[in-house]
Structures are given as C-alpha cells and as structure tokens.
Protein backbone atom coordinates (compact mmCIF):
# COMPACT_ATOMS: atom_id res chain seq x y z
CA UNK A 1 173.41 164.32 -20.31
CA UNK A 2 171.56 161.38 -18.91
CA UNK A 3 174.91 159.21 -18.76
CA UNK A 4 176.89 161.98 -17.14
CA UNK A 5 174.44 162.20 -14.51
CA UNK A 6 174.80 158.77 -13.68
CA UNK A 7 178.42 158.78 -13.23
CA UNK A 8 178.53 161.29 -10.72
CA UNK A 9 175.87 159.63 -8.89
CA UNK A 10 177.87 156.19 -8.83
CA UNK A 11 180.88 158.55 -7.81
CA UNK A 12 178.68 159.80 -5.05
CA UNK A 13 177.08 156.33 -3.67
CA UNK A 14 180.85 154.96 -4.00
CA UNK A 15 182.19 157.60 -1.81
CA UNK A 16 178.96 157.20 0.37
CA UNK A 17 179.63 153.93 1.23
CA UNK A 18 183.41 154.03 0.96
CA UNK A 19 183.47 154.42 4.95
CA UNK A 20 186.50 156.75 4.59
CA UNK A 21 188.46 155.16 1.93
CA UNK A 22 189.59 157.16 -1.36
CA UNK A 23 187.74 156.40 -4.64
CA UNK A 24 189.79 156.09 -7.94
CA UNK A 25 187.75 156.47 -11.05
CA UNK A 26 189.97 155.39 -14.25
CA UNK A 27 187.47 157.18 -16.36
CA UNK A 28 188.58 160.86 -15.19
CA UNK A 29 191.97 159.52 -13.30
CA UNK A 30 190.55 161.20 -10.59
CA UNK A 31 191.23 160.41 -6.57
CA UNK A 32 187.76 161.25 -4.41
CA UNK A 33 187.65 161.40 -1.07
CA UNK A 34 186.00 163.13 1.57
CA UNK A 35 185.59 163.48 5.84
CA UNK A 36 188.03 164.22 8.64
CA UNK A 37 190.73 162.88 7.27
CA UNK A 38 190.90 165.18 3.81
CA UNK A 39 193.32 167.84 5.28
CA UNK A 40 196.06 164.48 6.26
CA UNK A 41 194.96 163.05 2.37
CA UNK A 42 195.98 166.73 1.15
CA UNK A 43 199.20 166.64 2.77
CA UNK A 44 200.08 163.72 2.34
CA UNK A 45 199.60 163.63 -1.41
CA UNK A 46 201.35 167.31 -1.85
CA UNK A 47 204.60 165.49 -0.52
CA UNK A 48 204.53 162.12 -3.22
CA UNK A 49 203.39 164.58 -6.09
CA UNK A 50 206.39 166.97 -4.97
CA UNK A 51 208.67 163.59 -5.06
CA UNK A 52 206.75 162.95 -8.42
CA UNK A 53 207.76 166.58 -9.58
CA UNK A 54 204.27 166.55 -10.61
CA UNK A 55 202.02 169.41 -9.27
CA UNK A 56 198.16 168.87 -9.15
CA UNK A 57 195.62 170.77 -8.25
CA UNK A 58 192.97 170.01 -5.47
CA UNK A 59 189.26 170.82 -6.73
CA UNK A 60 185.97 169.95 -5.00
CA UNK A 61 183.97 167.40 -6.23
CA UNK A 62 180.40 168.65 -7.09
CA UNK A 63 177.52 166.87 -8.38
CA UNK A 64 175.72 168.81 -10.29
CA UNK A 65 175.77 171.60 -13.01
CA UNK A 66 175.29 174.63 -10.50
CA UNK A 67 178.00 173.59 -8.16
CA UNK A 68 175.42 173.57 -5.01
CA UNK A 69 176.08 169.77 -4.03
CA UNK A 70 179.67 169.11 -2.55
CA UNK A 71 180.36 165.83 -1.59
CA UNK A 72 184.09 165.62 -1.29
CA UNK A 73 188.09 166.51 -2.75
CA UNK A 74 189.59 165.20 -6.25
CA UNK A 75 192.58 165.44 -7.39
CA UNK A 76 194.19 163.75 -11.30
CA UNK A 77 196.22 160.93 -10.85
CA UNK A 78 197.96 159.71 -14.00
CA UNK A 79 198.09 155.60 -14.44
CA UNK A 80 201.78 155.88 -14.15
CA UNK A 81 201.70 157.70 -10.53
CA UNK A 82 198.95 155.46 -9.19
CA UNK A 83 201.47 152.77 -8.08
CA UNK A 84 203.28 155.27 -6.20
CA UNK A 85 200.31 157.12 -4.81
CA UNK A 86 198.60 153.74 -3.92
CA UNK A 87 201.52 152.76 -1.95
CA UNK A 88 201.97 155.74 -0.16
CA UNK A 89 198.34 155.84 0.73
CA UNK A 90 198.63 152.18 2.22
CA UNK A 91 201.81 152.99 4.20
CA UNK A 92 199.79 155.71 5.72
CA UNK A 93 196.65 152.76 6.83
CA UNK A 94 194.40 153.97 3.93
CA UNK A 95 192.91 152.03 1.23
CA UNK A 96 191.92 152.90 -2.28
CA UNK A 97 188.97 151.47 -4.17
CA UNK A 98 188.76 151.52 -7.70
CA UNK A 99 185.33 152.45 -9.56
C-alpha cells in the first residue's frame, strides 16, 4: 500500500512541476496532464488515436483511494503508439516527459 502511495505522489510532484507539459509513466502507459490546455490535449489526441484506429478512454487522475483529490487527465498509451503520439504532441509545441 505504502509503494502505491508513493507512485501517485511522484505522479503528482511530476505533474506539479511539469509547468504544462504531459507526463508519461511507462509503469501504467499512462499520459497525465492537466491545466488550460487539457480540452486542446483531448482533441488533439482523439484525432491520432482515430488515425491509430485505437479508441481510449479519458479518466481523471485521482490520488487517493476515495477519489476526493483530482489533479489532472490520463489516458493509456501503448509503447507502440508513443512514437506517434509523441510526435504529434511536438508538432503541436508540447513536450512530453517521461517518469
């Protein structure tokens, strides 16, 4: 229980100080990010995962077991989509950091 805790708070001090840039965690394959610029992430991502053929779902990601601490958006992406994703993300002038 211990170690799960810590991962979602290093998921939640990496988004902190991520200054608007999208998280990918290899652990979960899991894209994070958060602020103003979630609904443009959204859409953005909708359109390569609909070139992809792929369709993911959008969930919040919460930090702790009763769901009361939100901190941002995540969404799976597989190892073989992150090229694609990455690039698509970086066309757009955003940057991915991996955890």
């Amino acid at each position: 229980m211990l170690r799960k805790y810590r991962q979602k708070i290093n998921v939640r001090q990496a988004i902190d100080l991520s200054g608007g840039h999208l998280i990918y965690r290899e652990q979960d394959a899991g894209l994070y990010f958060c602020g103003p610029e979630s609904v443009q992430i959204c859409s953005l991502l909708q359109q390569v995962f609909k070139s992809l053929k792929v369709s993911r779902r959008f969930e919040y990601a919460r930090f702790d077991d009763f769901g009361a601490v939100f901190v941002g958006i995540k969404v799976e992406v597989h190892s073989d989509e992150f090229p694609v994703v990455a690039s698509a993300l970086r066309l757009s002038g955003m940057e991915i950091t991996s955890l």
